[in-house]
Protein backbone atom coordinates (compact mmCIF):
# COMPACT_ATOMS: atom_id res chain seq x y z
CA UNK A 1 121.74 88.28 127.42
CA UNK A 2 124.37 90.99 126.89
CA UNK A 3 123.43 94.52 126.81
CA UNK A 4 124.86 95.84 123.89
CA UNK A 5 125.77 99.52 122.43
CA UNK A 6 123.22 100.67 119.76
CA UNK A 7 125.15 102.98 118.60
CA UNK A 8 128.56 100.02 117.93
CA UNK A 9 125.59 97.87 116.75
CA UNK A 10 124.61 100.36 113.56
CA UNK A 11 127.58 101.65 113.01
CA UNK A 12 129.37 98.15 112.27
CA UNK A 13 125.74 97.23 109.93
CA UNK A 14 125.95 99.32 106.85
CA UNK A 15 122.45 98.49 106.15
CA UNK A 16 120.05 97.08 108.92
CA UNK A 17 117.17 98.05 107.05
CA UNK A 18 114.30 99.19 109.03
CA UNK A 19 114.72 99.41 112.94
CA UNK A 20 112.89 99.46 116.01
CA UNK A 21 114.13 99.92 119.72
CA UNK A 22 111.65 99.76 122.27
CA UNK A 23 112.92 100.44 125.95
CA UNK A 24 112.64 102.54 128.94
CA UNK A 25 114.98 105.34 130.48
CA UNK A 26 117.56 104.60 133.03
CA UNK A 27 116.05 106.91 135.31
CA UNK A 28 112.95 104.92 134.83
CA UNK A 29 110.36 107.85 133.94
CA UNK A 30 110.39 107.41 130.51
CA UNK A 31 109.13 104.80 128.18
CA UNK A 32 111.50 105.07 124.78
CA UNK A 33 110.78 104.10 121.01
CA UNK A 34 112.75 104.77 118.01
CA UNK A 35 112.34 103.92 114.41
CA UNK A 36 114.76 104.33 111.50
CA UNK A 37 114.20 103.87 107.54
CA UNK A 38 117.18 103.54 105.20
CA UNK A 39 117.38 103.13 101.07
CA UNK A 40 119.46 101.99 98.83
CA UNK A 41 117.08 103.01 95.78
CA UNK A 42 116.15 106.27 94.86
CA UNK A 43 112.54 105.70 95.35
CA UNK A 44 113.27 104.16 98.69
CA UNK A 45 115.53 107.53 99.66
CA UNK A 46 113.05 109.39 98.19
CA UNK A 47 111.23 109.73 101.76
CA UNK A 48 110.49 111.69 104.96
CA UNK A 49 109.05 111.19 108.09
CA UNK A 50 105.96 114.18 108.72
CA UNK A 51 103.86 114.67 112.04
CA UNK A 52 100.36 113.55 111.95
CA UNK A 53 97.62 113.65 114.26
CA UNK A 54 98.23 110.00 116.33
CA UNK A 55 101.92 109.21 114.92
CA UNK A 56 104.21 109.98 111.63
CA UNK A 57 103.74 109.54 108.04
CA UNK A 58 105.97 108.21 105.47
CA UNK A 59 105.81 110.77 102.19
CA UNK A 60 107.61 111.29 98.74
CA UNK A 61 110.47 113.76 99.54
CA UNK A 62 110.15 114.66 95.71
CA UNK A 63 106.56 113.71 94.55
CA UNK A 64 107.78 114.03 90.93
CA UNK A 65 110.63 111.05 91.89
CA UNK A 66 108.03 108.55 93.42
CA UNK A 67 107.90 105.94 91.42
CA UNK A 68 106.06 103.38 93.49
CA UNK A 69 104.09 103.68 96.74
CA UNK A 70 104.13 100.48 97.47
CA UNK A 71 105.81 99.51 100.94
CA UNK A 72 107.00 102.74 100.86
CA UNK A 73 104.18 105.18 102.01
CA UNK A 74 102.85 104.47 105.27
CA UNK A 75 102.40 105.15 108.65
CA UNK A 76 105.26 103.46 111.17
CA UNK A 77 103.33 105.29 114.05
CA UNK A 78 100.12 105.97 115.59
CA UNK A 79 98.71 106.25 118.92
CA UNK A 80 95.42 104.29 120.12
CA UNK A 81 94.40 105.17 123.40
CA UNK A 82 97.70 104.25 125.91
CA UNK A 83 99.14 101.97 123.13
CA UNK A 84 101.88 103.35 120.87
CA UNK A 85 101.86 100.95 117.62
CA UNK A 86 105.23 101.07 115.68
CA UNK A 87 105.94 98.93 112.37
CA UNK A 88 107.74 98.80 109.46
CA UNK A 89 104.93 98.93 107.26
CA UNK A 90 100.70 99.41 107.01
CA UNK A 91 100.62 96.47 109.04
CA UNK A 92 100.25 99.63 111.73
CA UNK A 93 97.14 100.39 110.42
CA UNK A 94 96.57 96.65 110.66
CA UNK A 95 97.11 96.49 114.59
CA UNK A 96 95.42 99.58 115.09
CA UNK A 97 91.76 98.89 113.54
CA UNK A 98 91.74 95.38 114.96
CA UNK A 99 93.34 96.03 118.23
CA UNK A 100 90.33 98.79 118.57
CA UNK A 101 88.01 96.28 117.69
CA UNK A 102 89.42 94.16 120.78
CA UNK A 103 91.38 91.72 118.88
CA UNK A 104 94.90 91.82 120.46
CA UNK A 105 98.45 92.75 119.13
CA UNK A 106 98.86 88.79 118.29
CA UNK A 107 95.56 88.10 116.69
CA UNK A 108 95.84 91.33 114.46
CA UNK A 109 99.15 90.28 112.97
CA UNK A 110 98.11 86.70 112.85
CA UNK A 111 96.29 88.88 109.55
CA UNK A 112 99.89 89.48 107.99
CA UNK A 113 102.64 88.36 106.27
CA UNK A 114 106.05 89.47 105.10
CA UNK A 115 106.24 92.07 102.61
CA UNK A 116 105.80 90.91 98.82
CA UNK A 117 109.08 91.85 97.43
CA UNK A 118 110.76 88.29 96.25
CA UNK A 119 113.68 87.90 96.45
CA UNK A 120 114.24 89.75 100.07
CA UNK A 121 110.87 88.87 101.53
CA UNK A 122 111.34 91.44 104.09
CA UNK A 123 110.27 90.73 107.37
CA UNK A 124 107.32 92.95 108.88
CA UNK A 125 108.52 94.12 112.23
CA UNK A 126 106.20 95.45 114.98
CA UNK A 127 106.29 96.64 118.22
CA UNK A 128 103.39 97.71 120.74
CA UNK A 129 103.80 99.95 124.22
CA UNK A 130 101.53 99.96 126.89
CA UNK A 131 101.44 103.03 129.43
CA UNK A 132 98.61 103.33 131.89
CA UNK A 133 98.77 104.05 135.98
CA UNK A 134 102.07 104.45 136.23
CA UNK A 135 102.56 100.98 134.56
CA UNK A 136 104.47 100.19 131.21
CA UNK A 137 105.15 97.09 129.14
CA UNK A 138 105.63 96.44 125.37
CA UNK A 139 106.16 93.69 123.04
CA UNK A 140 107.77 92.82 119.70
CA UNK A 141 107.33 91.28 116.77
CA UNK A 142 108.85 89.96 113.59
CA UNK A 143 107.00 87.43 110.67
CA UNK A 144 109.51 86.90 108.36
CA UNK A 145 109.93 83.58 105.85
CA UNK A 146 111.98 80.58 106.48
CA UNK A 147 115.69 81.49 105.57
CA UNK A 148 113.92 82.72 102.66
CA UNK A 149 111.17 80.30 101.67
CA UNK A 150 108.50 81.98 100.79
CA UNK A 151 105.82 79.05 101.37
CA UNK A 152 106.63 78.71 104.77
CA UNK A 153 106.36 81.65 107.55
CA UNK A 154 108.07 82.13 110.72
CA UNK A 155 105.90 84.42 113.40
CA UNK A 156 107.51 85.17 116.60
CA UNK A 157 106.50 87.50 119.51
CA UNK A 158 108.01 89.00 122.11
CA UNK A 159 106.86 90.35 125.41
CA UNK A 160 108.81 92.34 128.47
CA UNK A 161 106.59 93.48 131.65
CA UNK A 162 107.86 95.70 133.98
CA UNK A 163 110.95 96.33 132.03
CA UNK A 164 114.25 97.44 133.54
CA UNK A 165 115.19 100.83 133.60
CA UNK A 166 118.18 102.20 130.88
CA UNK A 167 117.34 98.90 128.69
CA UNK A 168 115.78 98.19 125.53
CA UNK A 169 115.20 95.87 122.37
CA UNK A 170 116.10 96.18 118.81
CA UNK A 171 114.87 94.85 116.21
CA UNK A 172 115.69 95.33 112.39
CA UNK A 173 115.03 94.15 109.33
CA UNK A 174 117.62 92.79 107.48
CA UNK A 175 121.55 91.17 108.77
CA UNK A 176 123.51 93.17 106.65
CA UNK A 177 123.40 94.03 103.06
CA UNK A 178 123.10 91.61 100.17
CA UNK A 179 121.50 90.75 97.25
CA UNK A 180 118.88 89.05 98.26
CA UNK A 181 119.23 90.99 101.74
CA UNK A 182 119.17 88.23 104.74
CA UNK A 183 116.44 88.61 106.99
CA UNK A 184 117.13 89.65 110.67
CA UNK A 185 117.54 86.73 113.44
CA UNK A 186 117.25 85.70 116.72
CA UNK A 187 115.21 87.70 119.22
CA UNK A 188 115.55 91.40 119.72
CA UNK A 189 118.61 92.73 120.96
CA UNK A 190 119.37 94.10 123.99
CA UNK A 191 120.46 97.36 124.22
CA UNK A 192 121.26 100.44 126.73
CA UNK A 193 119.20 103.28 126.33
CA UNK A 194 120.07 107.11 126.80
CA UNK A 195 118.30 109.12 129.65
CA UNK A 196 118.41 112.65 127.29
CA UNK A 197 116.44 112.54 124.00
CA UNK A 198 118.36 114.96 122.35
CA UNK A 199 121.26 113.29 122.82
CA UNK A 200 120.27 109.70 121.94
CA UNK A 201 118.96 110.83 118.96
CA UNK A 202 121.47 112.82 117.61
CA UNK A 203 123.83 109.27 118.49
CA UNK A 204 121.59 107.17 116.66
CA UNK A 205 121.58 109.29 113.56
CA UNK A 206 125.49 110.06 113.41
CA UNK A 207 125.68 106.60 113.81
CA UNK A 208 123.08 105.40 111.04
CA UNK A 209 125.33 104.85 107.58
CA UNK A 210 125.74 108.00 105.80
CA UNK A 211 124.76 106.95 102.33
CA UNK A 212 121.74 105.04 103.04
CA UNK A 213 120.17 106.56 106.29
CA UNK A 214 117.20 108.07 105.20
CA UNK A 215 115.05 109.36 108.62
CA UNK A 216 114.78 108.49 112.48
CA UNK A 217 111.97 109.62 114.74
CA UNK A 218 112.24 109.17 118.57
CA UNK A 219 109.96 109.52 120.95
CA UNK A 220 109.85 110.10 124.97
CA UNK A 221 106.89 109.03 126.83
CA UNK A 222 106.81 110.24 130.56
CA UNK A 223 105.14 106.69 132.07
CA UNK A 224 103.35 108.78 135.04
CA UNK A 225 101.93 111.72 133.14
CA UNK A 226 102.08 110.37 129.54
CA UNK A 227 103.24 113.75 128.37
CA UNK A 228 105.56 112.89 125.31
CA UNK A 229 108.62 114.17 123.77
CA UNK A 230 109.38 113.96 119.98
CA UNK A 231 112.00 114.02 117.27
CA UNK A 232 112.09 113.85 113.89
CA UNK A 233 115.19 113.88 111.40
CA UNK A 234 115.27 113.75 107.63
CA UNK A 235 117.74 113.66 105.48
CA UNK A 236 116.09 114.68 102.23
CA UNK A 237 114.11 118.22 102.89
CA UNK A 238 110.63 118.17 101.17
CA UNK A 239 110.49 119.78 97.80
């Protein structure tokens, strides 16, 4: 598979949705995740990304502007143990309380579907990392409906072991934009990934489209000590 640019990839996609990359440093210390939100509503741009204890929160930029919660607050990131769970949606919550009951990343989303918002039936996108004794691996996953049949649902998982240093996957939820918005396909990209946080994040975001980027975290995770690196952008400041 060709390793392609992130940055070429967003910039020519003026709406990919929601995105995950999932990867690992090319100096090979670091295990790398990402997640973006964009909006083309107000109530969808009416979010930031806040710290929490195990991950990041979704939350209404303006309170007074939230019209509905729904698939909109959530948690896209929390930390069990050496697992980092990332999603689109409270399907992380999902994967989290299962996979601590010993049910694996499969089995827990085996629990889902897409998200109920006919016509765009947007995919649920997941990813899971693995760090422990110097060892990393991850997987993705996307359950989306058939070229946008909603009685019949597509669930397909991904897993990379040992992954290659200064390589990742992304995955995202929609094409392009549309009306309805066509689901993402094919498996996850591949992608190069940036040794320096700072500046891969800061690439990412300048290369996110300006009217409907809405907030990126990224986060570093040294595989040998599992000391961890994060940042956060928002567009909208909290009121």
């Amino acid at each position: 598979m060709k390793t392609l640019n992130i940055y070429e990839e967003l910039a020519n996609n003026a709406y990919p949705g929601r995105g995950i990359i999932i990867g690992r440093t090319a100096d090979g210390t670091s295990a790398v995740t990402a997640y973006f939100i964009m909006g083309r509503s107000v109530n969808s741009r009416n979010r930031v990304f806040t710290a929490t204890e195990d991950g990041i929160r979704t939350e209404a930029a303006d309170p007074s502007k939230l019209s509905d919660p729904h698939l909109i607050i959530y948690a896209p990131v929390r930390v069990l143990g050496n697992k980092t769970i990332v999603t689109n949606g409270d399907q992380t919550d999902t994967i989290y309380e299962l996979m601590d009951k010993q049910q694996t990343f499969e089995q827990a989303l085996r629990t889902r579907e897409y998200e109920d918002d006919a016509p765009n039936y947007t995919p649920r996108i997941s990813g899971i990392m693995h760090i422990g004794e110097g060892k990393y691996n991850y997987a993705m996953s996307i359950i989306k409906s058939a070229d946008g049949n909603p009685d019949s649902i597509e669930r397909f998982t991904y897993s990379y072991n040992n992954p290659e240093n200064g390589i990742g996957h992304f995955i995202h939820t929609y094409m392009s934009d549309g009306n309805p918005l066509p689901s993402f396909e094919g498996e996850p990209k591949k992608i190069a990934i940036n040794d320096n946080i700072a500046d891969f994040t800061d690439k990412l975001w300048n290369a996110l489209n300006e009217d409907n980027k809405v907030s990126l975290f990224v986060r570093y995770i040294n595989i040998e000590t599992g000391e961890t690196e994060t940042k956060i952008v928002n567009k909208y400041t909290k009121a």
